[in-house]
N, C-alpha and C. Protein backbone atom coordinates (compact mmCIF):
# COMPACT_ATOMS: atom_id res chain seq x y z
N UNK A 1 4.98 -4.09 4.02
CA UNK A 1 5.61 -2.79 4.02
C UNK A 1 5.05 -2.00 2.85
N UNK A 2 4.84 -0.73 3.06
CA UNK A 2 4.59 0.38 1.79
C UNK A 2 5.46 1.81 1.87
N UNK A 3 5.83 1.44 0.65
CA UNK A 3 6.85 2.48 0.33
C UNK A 3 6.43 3.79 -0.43
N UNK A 4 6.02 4.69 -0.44
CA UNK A 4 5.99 6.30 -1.56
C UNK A 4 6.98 6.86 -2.11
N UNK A 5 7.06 6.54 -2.83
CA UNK A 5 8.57 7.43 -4.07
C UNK A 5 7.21 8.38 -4.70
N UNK A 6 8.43 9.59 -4.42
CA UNK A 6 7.93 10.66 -5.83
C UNK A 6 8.72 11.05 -6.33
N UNK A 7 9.09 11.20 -7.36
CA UNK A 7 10.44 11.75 -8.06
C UNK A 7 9.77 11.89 -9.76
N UNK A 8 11.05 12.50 -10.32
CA UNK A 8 10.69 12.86 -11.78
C UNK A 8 11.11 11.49 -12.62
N UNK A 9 10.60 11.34 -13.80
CA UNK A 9 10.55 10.80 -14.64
C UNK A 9 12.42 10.44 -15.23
N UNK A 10 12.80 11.59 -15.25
CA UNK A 10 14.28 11.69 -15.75
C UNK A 10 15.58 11.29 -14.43
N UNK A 11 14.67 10.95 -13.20
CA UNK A 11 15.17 10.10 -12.10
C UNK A 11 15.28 9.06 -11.83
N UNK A 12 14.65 8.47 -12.94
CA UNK A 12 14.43 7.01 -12.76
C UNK A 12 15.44 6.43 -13.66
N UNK A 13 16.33 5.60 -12.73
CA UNK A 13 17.84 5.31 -13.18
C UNK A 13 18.22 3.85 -12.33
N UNK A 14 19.03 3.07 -12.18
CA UNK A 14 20.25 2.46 -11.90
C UNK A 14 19.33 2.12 -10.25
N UNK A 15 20.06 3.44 -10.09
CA UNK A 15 20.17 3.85 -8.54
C UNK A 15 18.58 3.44 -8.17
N UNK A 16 17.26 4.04 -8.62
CA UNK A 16 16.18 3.88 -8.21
C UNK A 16 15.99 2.28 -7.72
N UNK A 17 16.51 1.41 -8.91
CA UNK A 17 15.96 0.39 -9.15
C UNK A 17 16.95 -0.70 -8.07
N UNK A 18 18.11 0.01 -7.49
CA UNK A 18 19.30 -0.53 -6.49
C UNK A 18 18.27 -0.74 -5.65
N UNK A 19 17.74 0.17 -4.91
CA UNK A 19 16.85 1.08 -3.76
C UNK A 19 15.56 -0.09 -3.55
N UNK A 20 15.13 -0.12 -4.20
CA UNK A 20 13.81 -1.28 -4.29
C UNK A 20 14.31 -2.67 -3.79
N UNK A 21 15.71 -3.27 -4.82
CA UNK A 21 16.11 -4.27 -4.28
C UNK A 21 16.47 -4.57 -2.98
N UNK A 22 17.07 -3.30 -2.60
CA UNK A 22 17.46 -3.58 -1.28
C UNK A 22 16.71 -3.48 -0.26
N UNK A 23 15.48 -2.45 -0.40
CA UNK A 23 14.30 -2.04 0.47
C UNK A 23 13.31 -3.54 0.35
N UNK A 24 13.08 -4.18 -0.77
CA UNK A 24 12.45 -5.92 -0.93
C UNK A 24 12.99 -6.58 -1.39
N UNK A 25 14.50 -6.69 -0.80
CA UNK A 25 15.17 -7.82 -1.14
C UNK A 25 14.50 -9.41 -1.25
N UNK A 26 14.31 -9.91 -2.03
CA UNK A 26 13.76 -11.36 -2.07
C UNK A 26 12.18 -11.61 -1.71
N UNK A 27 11.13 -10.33 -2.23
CA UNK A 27 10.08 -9.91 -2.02
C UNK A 27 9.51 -9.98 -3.28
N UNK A 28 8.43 -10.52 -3.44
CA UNK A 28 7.65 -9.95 -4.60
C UNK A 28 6.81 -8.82 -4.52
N UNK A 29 7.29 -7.58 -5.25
CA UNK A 29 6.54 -6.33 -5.31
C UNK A 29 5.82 -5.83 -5.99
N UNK A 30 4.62 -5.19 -5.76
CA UNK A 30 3.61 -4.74 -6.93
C UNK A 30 4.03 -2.93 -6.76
N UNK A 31 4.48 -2.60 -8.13
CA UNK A 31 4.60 -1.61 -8.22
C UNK A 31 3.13 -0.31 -9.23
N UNK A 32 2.60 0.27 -8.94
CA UNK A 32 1.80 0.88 -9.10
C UNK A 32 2.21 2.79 -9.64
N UNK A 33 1.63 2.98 -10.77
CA UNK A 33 2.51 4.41 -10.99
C UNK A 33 1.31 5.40 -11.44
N UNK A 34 1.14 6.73 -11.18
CA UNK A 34 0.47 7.15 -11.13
C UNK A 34 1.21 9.04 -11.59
N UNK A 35 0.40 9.57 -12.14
CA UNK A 35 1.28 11.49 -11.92
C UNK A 35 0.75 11.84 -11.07
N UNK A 36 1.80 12.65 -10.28
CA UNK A 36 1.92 13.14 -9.22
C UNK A 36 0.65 14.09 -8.93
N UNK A 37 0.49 14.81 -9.64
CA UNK A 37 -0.69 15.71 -9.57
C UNK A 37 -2.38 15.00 -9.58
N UNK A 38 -2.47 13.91 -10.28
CA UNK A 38 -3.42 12.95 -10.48
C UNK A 38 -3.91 12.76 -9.44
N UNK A 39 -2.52 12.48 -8.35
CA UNK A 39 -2.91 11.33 -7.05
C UNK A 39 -3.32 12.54 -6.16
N UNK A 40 -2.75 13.55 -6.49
CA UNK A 40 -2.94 14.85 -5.01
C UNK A 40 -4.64 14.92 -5.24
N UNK A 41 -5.16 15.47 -5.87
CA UNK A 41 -6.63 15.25 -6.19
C UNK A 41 -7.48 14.38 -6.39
N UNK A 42 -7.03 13.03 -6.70
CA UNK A 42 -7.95 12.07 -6.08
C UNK A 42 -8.54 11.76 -4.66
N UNK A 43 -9.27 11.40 -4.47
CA UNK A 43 -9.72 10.78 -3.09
C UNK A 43 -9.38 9.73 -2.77
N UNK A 44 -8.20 9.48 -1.79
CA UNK A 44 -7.67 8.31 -1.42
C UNK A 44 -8.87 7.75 -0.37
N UNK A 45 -8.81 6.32 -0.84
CA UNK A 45 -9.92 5.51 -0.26
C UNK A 45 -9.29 5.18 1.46
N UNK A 46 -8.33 4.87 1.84
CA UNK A 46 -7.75 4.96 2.70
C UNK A 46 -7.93 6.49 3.89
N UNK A 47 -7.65 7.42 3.30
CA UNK A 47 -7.81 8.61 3.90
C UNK A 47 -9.53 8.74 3.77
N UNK A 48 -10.27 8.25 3.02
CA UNK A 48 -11.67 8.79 3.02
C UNK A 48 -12.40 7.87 4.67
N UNK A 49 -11.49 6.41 4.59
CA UNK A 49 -11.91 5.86 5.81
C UNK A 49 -11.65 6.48 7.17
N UNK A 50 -10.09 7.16 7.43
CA UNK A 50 -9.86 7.68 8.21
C UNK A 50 -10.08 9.01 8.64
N UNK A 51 -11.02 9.42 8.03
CA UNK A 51 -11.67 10.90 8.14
C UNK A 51 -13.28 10.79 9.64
N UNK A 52 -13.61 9.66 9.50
CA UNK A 52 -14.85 9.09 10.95
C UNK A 52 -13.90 7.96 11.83
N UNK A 53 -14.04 8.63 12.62
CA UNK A 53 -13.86 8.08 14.09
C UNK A 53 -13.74 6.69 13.78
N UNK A 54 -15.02 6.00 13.61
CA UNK A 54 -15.41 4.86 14.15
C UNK A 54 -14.95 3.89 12.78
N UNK A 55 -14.49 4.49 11.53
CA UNK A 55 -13.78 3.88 10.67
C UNK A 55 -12.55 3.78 10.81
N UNK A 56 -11.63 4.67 11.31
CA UNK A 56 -10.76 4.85 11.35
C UNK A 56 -9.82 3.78 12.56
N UNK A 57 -10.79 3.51 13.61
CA UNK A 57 -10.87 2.80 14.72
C UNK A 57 -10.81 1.05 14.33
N UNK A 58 -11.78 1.03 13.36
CA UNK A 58 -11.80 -0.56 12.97
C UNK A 58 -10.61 -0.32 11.81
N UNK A 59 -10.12 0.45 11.29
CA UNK A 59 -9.33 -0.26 10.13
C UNK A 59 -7.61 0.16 11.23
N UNK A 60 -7.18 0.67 12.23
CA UNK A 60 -6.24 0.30 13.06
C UNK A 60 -6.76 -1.13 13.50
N UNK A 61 -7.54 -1.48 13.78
CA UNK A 61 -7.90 -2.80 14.06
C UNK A 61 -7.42 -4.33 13.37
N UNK A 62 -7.91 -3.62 12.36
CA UNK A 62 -7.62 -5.17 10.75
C UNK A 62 -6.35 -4.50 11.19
N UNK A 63 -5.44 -3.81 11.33
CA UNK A 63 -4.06 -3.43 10.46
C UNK A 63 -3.02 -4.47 11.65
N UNK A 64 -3.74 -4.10 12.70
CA UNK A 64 -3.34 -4.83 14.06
C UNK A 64 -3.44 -6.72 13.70
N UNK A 65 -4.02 -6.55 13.87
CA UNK A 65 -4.61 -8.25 13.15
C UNK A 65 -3.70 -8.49 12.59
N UNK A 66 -3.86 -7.77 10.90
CA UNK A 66 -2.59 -8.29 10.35
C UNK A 66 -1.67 -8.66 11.18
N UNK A 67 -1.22 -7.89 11.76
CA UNK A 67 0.42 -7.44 12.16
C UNK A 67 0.42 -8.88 13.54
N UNK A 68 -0.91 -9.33 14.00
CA UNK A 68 -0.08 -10.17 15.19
C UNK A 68 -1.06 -11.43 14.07
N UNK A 69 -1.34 -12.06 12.61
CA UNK A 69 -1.34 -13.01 12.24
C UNK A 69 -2.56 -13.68 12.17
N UNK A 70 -3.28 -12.52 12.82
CA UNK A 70 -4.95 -12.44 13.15
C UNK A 70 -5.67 -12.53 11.52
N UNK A 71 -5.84 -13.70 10.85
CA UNK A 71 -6.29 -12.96 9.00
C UNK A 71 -7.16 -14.68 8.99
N UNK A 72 -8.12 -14.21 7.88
CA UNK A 72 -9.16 -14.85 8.19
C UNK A 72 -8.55 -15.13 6.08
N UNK A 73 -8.87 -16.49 5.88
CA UNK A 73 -8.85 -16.78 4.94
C UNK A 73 -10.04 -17.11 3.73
N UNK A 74 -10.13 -16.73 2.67
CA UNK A 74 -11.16 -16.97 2.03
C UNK A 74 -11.29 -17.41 0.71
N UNK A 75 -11.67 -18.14 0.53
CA UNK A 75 -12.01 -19.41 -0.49
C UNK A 75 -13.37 -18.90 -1.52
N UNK A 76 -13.17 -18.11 -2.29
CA UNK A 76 -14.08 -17.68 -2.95
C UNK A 76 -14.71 -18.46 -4.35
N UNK A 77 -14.35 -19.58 -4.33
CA UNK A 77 -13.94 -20.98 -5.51
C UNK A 77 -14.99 -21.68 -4.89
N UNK A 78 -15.42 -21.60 -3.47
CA UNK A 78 -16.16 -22.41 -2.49
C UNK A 78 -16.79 -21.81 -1.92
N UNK A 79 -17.56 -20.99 -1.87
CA UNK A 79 -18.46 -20.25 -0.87
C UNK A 79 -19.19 -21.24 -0.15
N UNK A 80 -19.11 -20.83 1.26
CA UNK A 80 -19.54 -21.85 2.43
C UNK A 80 -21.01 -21.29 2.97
């Protein structure tokens, strides 16, 4: 699951941190923080894929995979 919070700085309270628990209850979460304005002008690598057809096409693909268990494991300790 991926979640987007934007909110102010002076919002971040109690309540925020309720919200998470209950949204990944018993989840380990990587939280990532960024200013708001930072992220609007970067180039999301995600959106840069889904801008061609034929990228956009294979990465619904992997996402699918994921989702029915389809994942290929890799051992990078061992290259085969």
């Amino acid at each position: 699951m991926y979640t987007t919070y934007r909110l102010k700085t002076d919002e971040l309270g109690e309540d925020f941190l309720d919200s998470l628990r209950a949204l990944f209850k018993d989840k380990t979460i990587e939280i990532a923080v960024c200013e708001a304005e930072a992220e609007a002008e970067a180039d999301d690598e995600t959106a840069y894929l889904l801008r061609s057809q034929a990228n956009r096409k294979r990465l619904m693909e992997a996402i699918e995979n994921v989702r029915h268990g389809h994942t290929v494991q890799v051992d990078f300790n061992n290259p085969t």
